[in-house]
C-alpha atoms as a PDB file:
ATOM      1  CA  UNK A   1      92.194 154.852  53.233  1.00  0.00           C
ATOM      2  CA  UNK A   2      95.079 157.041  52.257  1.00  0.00           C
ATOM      3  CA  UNK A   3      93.317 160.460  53.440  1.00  0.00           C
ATOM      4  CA  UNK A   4      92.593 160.735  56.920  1.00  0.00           C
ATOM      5  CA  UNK A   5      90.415 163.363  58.522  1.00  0.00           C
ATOM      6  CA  UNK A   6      91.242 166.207  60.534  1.00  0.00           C
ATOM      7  CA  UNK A   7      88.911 167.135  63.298  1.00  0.00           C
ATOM      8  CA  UNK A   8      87.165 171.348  63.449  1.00  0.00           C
ATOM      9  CA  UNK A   9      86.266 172.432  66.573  1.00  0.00           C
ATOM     10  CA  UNK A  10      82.407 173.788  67.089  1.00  0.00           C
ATOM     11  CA  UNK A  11      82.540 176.976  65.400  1.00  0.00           C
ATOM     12  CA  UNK A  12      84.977 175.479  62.486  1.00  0.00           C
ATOM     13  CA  UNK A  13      88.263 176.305  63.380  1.00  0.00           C
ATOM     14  CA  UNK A  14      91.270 174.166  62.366  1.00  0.00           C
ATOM     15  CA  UNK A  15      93.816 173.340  64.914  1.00  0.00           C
ATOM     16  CA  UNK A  16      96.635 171.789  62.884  1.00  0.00           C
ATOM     17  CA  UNK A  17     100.371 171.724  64.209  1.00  0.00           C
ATOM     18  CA  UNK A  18     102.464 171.225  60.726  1.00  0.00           C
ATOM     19  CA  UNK A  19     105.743 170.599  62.901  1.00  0.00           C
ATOM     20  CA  UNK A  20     103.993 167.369  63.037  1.00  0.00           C
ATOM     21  CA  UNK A  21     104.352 166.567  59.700  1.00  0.00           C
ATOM     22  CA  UNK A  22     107.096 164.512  57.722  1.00  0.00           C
ATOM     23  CA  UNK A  23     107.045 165.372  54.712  1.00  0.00           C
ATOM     24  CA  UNK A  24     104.711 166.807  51.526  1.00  0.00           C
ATOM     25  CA  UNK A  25     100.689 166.832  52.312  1.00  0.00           C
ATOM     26  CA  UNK A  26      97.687 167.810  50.725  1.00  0.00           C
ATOM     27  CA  UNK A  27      94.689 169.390  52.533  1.00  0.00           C
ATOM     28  CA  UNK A  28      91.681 168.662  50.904  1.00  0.00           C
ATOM     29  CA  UNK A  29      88.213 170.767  52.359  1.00  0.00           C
ATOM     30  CA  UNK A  30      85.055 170.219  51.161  1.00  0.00           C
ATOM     31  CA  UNK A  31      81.581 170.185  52.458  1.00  0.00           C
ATOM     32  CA  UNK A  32      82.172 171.115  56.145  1.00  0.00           C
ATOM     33  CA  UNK A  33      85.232 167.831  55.889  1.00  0.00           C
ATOM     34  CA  UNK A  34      88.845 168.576  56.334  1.00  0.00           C
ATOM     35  CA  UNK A  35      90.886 165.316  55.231  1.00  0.00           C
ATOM     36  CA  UNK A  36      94.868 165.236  54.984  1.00  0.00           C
ATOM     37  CA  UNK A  37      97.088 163.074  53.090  1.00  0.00           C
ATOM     38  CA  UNK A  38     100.566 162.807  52.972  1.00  0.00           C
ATOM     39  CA  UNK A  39     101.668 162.843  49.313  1.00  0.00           C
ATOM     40  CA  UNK A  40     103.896 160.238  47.360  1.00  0.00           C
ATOM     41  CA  UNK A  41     107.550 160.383  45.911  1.00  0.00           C
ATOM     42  CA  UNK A  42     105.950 159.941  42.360  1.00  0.00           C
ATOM     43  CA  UNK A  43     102.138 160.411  41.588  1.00  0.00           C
ATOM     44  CA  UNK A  44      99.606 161.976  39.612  1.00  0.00           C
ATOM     45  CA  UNK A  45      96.763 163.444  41.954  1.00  0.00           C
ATOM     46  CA  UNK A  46      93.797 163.972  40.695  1.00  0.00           C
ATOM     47  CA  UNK A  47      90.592 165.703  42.697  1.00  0.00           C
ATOM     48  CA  UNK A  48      87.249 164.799  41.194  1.00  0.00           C
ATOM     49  CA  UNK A  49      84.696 167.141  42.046  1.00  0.00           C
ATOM     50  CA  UNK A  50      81.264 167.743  40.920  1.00  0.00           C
ATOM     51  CA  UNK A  51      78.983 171.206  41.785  1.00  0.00           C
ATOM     52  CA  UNK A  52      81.779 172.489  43.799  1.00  0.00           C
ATOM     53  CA  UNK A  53      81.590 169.258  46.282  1.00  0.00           C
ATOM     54  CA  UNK A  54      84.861 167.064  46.556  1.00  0.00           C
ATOM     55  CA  UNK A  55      83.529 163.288  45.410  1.00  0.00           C
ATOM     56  CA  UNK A  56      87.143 161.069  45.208  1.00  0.00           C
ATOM     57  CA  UNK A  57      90.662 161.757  44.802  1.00  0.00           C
ATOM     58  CA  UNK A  58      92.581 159.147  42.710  1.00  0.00           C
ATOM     59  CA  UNK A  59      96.276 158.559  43.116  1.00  0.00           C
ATOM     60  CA  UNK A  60      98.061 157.300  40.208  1.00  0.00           C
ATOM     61  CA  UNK A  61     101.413 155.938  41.382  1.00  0.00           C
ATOM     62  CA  UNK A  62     104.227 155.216  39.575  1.00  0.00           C
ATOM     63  CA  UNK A  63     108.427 155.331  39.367  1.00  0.00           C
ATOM     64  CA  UNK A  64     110.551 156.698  37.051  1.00  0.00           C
ATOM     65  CA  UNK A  65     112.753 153.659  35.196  1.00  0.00           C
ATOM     66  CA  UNK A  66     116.466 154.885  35.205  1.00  0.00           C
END
């Protein structure tokens, strides 16, 4: 699994130190879930919802040919 969740405390707060972090991310939130994903050097990301509800996000890799 590329996106890996972040833990809320009890009344939904976010504790999230970006210092941590090495690089691009994406925060996805959806349905009482926080889930975090570093993003790639070349992609096409696509977040599929339906009613308002996140149900998959697809990564379409690829590289550019020099």
């Amino acid at each position: 699994m590329r996106m890996k969740e972040l833990q809320m405390s009890s009344n939904g707060v976010l504790n999230f130190d970006t210092k941590e972090l090495s690089g691009s991310c994406v925060i996805v939130i959806s349905d009482g879930k926080v889930k975090i994903s570093e993003l790639p050097p070349y992609a096409d990301t696509i977040i599929k919802t339906y009613k308002g509800i996140v149900t998959c996000v697809n990564w379409d890799e690829g590289s550019y040919f020099e």
